[in-house]
C-alpha atoms as a PDB file:
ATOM      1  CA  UNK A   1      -8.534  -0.945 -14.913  1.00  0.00           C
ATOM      2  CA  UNK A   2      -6.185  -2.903 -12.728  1.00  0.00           C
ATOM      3  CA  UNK A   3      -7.791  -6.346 -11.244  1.00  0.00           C
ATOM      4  CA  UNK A   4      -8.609  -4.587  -7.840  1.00  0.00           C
ATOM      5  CA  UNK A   5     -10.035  -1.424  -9.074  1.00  0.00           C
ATOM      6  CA  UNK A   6     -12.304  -3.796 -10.813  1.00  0.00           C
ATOM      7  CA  UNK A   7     -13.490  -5.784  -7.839  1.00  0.00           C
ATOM      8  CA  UNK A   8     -13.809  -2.631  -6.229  1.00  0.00           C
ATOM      9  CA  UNK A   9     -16.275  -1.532  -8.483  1.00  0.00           C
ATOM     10  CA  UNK A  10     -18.203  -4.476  -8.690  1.00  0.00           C
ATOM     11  CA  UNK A  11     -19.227  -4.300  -5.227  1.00  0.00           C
ATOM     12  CA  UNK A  12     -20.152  -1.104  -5.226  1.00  0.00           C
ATOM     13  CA  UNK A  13     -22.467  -1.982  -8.202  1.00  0.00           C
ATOM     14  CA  UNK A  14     -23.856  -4.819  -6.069  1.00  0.00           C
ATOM     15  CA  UNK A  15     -24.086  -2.687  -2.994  1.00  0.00           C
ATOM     16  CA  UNK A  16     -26.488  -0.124  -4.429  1.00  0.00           C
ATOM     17  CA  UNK A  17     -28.719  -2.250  -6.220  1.00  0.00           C
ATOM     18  CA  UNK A  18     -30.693  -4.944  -4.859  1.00  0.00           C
ATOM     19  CA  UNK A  19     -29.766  -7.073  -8.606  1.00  0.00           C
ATOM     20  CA  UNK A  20     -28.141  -6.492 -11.567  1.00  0.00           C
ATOM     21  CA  UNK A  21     -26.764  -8.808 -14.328  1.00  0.00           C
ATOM     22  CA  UNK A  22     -23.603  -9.749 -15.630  1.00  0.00           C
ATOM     23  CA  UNK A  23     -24.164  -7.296 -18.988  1.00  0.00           C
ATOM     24  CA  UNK A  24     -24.734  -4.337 -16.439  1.00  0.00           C
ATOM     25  CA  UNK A  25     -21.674  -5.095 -14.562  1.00  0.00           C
ATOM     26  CA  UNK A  26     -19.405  -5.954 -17.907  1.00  0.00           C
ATOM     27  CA  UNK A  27     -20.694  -2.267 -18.685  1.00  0.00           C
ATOM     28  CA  UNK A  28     -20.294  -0.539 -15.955  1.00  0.00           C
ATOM     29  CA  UNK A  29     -16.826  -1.519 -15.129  1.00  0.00           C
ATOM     30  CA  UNK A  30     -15.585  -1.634 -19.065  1.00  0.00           C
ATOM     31  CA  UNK A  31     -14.644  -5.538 -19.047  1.00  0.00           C
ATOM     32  CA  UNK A  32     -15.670  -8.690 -20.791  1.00  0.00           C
ATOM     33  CA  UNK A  33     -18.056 -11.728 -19.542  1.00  0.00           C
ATOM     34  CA  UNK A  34     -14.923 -13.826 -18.652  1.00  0.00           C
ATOM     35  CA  UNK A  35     -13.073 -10.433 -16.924  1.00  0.00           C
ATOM     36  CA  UNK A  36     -15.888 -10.273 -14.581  1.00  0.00           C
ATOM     37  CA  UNK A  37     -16.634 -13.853 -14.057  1.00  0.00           C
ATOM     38  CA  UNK A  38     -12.974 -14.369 -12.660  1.00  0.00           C
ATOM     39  CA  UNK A  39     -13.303 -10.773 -10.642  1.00  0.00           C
ATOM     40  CA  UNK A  40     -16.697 -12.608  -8.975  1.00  0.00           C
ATOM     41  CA  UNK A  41     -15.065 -15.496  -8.485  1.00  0.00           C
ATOM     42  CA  UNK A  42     -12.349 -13.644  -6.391  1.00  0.00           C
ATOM     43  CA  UNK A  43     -14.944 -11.517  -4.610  1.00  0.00           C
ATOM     44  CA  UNK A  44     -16.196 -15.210  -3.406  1.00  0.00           C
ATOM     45  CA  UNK A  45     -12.664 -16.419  -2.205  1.00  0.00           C
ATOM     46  CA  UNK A  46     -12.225 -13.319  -0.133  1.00  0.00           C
ATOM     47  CA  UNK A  47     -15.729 -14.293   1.592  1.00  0.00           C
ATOM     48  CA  UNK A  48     -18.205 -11.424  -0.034  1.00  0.00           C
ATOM     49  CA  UNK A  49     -21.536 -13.920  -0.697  1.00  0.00           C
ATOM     50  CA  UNK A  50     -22.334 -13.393  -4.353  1.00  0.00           C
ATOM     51  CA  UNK A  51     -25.490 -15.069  -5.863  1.00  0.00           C
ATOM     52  CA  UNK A  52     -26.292 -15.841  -9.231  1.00  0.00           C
ATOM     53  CA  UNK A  53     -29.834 -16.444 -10.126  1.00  0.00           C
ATOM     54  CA  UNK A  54     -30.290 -17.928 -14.236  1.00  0.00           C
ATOM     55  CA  UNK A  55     -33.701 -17.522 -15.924  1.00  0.00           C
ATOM     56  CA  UNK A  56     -36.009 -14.878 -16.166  1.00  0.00           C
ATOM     57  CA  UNK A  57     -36.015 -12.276 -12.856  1.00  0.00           C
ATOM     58  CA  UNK A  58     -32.598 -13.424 -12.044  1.00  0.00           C
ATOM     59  CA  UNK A  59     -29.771 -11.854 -11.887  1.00  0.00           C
ATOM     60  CA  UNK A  60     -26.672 -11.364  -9.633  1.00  0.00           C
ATOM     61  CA  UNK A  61     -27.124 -10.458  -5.759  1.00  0.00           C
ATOM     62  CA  UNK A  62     -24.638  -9.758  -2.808  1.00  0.00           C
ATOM     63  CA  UNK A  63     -25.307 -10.805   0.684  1.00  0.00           C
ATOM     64  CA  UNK A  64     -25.265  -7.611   2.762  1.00  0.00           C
ATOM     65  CA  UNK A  65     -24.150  -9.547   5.454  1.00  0.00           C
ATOM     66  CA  UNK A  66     -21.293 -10.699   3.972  1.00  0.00           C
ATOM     67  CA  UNK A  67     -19.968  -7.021   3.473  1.00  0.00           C
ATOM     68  CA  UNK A  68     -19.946  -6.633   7.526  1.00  0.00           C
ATOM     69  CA  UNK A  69     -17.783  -9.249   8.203  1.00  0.00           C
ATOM     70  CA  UNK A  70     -15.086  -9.459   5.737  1.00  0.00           C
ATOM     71  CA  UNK A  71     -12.177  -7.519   5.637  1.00  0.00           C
ATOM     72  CA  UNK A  72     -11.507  -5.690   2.538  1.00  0.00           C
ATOM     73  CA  UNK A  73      -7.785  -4.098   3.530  1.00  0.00           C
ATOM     74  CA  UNK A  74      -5.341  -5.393   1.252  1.00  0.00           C
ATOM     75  CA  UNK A  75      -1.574  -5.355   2.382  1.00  0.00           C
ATOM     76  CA  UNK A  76      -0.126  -1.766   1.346  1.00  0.00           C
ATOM     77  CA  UNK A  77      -3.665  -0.250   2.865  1.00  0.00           C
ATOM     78  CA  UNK A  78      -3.099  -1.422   5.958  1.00  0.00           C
ATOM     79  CA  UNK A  79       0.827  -0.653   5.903  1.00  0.00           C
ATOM     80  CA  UNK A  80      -0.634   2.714   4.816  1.00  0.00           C
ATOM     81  CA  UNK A  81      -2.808   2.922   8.063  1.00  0.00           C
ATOM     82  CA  UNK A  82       0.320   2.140  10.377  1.00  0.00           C
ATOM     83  CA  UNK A  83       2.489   4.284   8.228  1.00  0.00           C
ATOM     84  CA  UNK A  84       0.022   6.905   9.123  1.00  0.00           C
ATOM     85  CA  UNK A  85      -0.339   6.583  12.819  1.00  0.00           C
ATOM     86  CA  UNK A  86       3.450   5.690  13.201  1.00  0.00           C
ATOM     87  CA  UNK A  87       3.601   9.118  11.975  1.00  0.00           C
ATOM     88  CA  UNK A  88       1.345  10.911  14.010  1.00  0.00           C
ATOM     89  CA  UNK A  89       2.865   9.233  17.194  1.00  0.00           C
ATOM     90  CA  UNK A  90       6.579  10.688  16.143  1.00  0.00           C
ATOM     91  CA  UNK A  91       4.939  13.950  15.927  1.00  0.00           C
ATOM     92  CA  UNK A  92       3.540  14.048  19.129  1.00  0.00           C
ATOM     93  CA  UNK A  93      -0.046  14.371  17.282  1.00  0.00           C
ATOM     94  CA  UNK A  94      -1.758  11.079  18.176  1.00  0.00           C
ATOM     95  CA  UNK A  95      -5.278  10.930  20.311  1.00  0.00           C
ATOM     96  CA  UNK A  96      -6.404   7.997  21.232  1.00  0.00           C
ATOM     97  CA  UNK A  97      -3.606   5.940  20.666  1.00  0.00           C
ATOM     98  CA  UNK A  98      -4.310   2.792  22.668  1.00  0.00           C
ATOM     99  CA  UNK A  99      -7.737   2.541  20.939  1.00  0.00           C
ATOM    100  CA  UNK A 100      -5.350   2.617  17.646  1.00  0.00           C
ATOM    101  CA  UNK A 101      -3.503   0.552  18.083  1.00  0.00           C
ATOM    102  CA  UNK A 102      -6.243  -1.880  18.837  1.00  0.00           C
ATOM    103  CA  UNK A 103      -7.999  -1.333  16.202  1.00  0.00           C
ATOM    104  CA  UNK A 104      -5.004  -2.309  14.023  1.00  0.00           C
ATOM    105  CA  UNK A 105      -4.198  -5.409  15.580  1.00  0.00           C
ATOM    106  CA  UNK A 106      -7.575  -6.530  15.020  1.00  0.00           C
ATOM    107  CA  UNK A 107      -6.950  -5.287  10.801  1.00  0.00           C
ATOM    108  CA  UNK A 108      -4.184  -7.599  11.327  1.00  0.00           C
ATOM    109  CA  UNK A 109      -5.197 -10.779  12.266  1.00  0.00           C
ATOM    110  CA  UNK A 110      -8.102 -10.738   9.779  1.00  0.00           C
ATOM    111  CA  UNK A 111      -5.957 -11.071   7.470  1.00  0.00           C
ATOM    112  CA  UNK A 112      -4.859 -14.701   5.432  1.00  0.00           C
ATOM    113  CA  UNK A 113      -2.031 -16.065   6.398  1.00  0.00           C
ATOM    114  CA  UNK A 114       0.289 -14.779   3.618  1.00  0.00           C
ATOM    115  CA  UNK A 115      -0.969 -11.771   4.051  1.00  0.00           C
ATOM    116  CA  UNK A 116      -0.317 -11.311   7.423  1.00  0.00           C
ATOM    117  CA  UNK A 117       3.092 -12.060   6.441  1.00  0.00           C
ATOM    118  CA  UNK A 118       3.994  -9.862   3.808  1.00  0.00           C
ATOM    119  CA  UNK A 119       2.693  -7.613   6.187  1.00  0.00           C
ATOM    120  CA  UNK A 120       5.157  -8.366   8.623  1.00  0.00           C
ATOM    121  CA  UNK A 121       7.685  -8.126   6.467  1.00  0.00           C
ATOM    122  CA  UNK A 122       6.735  -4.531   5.355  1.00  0.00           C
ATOM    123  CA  UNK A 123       6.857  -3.506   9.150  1.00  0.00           C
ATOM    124  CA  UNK A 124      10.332  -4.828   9.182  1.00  0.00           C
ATOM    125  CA  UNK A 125      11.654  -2.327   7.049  1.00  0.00           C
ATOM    126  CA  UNK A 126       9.813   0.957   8.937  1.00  0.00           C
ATOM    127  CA  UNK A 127      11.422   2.996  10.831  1.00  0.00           C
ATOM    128  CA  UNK A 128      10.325   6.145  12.467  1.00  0.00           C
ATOM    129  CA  UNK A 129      12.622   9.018  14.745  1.00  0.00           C
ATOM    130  CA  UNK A 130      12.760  13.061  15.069  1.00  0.00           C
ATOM    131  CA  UNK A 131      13.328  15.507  12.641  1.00  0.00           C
ATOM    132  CA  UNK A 132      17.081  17.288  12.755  1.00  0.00           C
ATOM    133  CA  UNK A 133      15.522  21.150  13.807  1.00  0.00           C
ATOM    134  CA  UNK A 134      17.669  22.806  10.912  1.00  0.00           C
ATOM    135  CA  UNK A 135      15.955  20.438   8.325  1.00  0.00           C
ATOM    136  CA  UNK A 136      14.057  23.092   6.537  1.00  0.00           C
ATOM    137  CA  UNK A 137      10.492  21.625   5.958  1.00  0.00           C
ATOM    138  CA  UNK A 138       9.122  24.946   4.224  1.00  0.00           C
ATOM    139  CA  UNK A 139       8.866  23.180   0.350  1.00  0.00           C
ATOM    140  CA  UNK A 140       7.087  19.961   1.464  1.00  0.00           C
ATOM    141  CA  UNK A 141       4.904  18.472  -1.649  1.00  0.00           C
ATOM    142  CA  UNK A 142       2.381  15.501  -2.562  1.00  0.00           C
ATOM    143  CA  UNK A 143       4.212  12.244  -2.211  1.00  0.00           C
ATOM    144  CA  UNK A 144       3.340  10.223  -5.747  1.00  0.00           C
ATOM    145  CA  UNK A 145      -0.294   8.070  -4.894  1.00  0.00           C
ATOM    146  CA  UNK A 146       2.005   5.341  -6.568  1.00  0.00           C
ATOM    147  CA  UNK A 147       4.752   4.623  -4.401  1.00  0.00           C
ATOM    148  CA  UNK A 148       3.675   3.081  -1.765  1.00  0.00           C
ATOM    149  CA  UNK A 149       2.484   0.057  -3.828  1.00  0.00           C
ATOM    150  CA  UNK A 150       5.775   0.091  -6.168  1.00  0.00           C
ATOM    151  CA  UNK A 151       7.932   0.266  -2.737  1.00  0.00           C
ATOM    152  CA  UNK A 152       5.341  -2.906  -1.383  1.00  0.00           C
ATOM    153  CA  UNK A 153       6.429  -5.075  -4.650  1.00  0.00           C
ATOM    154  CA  UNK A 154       9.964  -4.185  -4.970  1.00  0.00           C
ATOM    155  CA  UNK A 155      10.613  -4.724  -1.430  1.00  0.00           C
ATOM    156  CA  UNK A 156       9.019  -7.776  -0.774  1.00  0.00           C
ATOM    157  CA  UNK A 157      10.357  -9.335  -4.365  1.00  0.00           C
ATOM    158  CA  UNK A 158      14.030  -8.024  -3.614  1.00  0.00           C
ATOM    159  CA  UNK A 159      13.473  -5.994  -7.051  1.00  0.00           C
ATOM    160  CA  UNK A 160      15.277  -2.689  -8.031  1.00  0.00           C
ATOM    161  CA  UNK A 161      12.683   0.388  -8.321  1.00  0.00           C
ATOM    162  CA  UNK A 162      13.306   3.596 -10.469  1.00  0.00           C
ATOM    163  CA  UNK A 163      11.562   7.003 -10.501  1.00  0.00           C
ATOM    164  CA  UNK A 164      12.401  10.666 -11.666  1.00  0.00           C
ATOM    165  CA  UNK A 165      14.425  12.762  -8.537  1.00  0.00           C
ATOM    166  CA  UNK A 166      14.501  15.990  -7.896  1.00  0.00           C
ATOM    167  CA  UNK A 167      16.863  16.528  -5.158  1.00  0.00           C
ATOM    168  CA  UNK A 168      17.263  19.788  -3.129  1.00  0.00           C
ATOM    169  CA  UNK A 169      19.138  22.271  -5.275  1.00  0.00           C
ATOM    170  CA  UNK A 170      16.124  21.217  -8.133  1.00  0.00           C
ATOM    171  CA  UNK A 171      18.285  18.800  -9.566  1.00  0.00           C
ATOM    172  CA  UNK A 172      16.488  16.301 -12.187  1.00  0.00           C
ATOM    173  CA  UNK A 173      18.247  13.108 -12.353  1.00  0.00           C
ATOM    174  CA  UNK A 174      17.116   9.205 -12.885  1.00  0.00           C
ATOM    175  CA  UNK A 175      17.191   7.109 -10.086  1.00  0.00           C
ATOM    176  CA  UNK A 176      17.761   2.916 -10.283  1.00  0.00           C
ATOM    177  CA  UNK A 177      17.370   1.727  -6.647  1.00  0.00           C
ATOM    178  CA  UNK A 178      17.277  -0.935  -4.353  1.00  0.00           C
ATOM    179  CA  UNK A 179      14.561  -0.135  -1.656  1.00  0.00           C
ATOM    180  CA  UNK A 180      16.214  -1.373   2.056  1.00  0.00           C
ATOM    181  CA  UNK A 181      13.603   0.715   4.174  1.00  0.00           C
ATOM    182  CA  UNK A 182      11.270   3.697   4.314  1.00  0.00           C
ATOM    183  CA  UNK A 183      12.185   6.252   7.026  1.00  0.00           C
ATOM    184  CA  UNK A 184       9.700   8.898   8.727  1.00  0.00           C
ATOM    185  CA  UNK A 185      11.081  11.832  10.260  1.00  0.00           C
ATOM    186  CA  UNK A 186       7.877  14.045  10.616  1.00  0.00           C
ATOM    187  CA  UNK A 187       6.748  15.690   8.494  1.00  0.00           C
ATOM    188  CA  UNK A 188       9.021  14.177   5.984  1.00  0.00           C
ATOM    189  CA  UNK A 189       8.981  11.309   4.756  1.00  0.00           C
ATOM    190  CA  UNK A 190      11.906   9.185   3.102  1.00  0.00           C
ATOM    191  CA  UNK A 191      12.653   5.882   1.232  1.00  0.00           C
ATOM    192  CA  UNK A 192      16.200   4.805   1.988  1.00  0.00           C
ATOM    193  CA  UNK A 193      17.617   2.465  -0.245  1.00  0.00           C
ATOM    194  CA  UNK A 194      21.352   1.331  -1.703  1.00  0.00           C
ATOM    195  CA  UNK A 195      22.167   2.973  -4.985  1.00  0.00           C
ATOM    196  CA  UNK A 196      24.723   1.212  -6.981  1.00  0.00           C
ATOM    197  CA  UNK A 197      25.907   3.943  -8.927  1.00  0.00           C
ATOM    198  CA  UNK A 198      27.091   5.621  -6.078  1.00  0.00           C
ATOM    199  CA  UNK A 199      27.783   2.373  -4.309  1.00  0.00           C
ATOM    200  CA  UNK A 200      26.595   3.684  -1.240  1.00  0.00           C
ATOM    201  CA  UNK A 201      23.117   3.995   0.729  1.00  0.00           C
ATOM    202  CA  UNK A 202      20.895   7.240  -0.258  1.00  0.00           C
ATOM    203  CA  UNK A 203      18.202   8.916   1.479  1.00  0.00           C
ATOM    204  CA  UNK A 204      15.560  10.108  -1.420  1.00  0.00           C
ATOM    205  CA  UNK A 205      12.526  12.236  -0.192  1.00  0.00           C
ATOM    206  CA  UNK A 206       9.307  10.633  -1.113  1.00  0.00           C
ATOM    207  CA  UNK A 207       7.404  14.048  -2.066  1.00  0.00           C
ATOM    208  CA  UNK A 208      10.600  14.238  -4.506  1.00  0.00           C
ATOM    209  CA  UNK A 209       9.946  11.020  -6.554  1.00  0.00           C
ATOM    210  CA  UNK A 210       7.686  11.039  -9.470  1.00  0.00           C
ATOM    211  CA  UNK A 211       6.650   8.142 -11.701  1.00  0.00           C
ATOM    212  CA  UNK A 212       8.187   5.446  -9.609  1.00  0.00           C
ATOM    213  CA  UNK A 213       8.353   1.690 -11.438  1.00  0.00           C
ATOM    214  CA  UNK A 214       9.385  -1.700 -10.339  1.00  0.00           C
ATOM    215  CA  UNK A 215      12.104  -3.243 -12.528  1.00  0.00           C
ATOM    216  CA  UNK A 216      11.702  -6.487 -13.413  1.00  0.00           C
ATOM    217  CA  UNK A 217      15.430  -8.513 -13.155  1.00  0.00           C
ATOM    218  CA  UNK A 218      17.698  -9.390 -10.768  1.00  0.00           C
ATOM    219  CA  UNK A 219      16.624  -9.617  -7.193  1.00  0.00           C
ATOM    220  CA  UNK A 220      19.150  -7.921  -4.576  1.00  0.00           C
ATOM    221  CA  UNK A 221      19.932  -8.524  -0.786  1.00  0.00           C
ATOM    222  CA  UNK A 222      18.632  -6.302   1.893  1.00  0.00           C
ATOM    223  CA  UNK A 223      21.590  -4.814   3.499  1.00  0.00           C
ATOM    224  CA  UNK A 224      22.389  -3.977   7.386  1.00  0.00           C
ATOM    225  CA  UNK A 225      21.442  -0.162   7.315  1.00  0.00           C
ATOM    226  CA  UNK A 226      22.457   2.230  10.433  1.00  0.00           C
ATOM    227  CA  UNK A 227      20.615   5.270  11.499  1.00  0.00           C
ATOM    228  CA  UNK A 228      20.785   7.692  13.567  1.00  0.00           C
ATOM    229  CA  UNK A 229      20.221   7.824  17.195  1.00  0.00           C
ATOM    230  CA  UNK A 230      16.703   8.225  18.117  1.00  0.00           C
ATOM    231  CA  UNK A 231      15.229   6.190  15.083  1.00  0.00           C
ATOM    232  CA  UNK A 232      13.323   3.443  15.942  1.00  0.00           C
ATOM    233  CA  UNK A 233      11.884   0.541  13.908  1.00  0.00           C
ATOM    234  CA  UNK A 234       7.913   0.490  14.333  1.00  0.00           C
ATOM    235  CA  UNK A 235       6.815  -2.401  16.136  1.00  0.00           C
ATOM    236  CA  UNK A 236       3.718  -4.084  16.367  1.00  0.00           C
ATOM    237  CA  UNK A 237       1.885  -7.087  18.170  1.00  0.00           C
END
């Protein structure tokens, strides 16, 4: 269970009971003493107020409080939220959006620092524009749950990403990539990136990639990429 997942759990743990111990959580999350210490210790750095009690009746207690005022979004999430909405706003489909759009500024600035900018960074590379009306949008699947957080690391470390593509005749092919920007053109969404086996920038569907992977190596250069009219990049304050 990855490092977040973990955390995750814990405070669920500690959110429905008033106490448990360190045993209880090592069990209910599958981890070791040490695993879960370090996981606590996080919890505490992000703000959540965790409580340890030794001796007889103690055990280990979360400030409710604390759960109200800290912001548990991490980076991709809240890329995923604005990803969203930028989405419904292309498509004509968004209600409320001033209240939105508040509400994500407000995401924003709780975050740290570095945070914020990685953030900024992501936004940098989002663009969003109208669909061509003969793009046939009749086959649309499930874009992979793991993308978005591959695309997040290989982007903001400059690092090629690879993943199974099927393109449009049901071609299977192997894909190397490096990831320049991630297009919406609702309701389809693509990651456009340089591929240097064609030498040339691709579009690649997202509900067409499957078991996508950072690769660890050489870092690349993001490149000057032109679109078409009406695309915009997605800009916020």
């Amino acid at each position: 269970m990855k490092s977040r997942s973990r955390q995750d759990a814990i405070i669920r743990n500690l959110r429905r009971s008033s106490a448990t111990t360190l045993e209880t959580l090592c069990k209910e999350v599958g981890a070791s003493r040490s695993t879960i210490l370090r996981d606590l210790s996080a919890l505490r750095d992000e703000g959540y107020v965790i409580i340890a009690e030794q001796g007889r009746g103690g055990g280990i207690y979360l400030d409710p409080s604390s759960v109200q005022t800290t912001p548990r979004l991490s980076v991709p999430e809240v890329f995923a939220l604005i990803i969203g909405i930028s989405s419904m706003r292309a498509a004509g489909s968004l209600p409320f959006a001033g209240l939105a759009d508040s509400g994500l500024s407000k995401i924003e600035k709780s975050l740290p620092p570095d945070k914020l900018r990685d953030l900024r960074r992501l936004l940098d590379c989002l663009y969003v524009g109208p669909l061509a009306p003969n793009v046939s949008v009749s086959n649309v699947g499930e874009i992979d749950s793991g993308l978005l957080p591959a695309f997040e690391r290989a982007f903001l470390e400059r690092l090629s990403l690879k993943f199974d593509y099927i393109d449009a005749k049901g071609a299977k092919t192997q894909r190397c990539v490096e990831p320049q920007a991630m297009l919406i053109l609702p309701p389809l969404w693509y990651l456009v990136a340089w591929d240097s086996s064609r030498a040339d920038v691709r579009h690649f569907r997202m509900d067409r990639i499957g078991r996508p992977a950072v690769v660890e190596g050489p870092t690349f250069r993001l490149r000057r990429i032109v679109f078409n009219a009406g695309v915009q990049p997605v800009r916020y304050a």
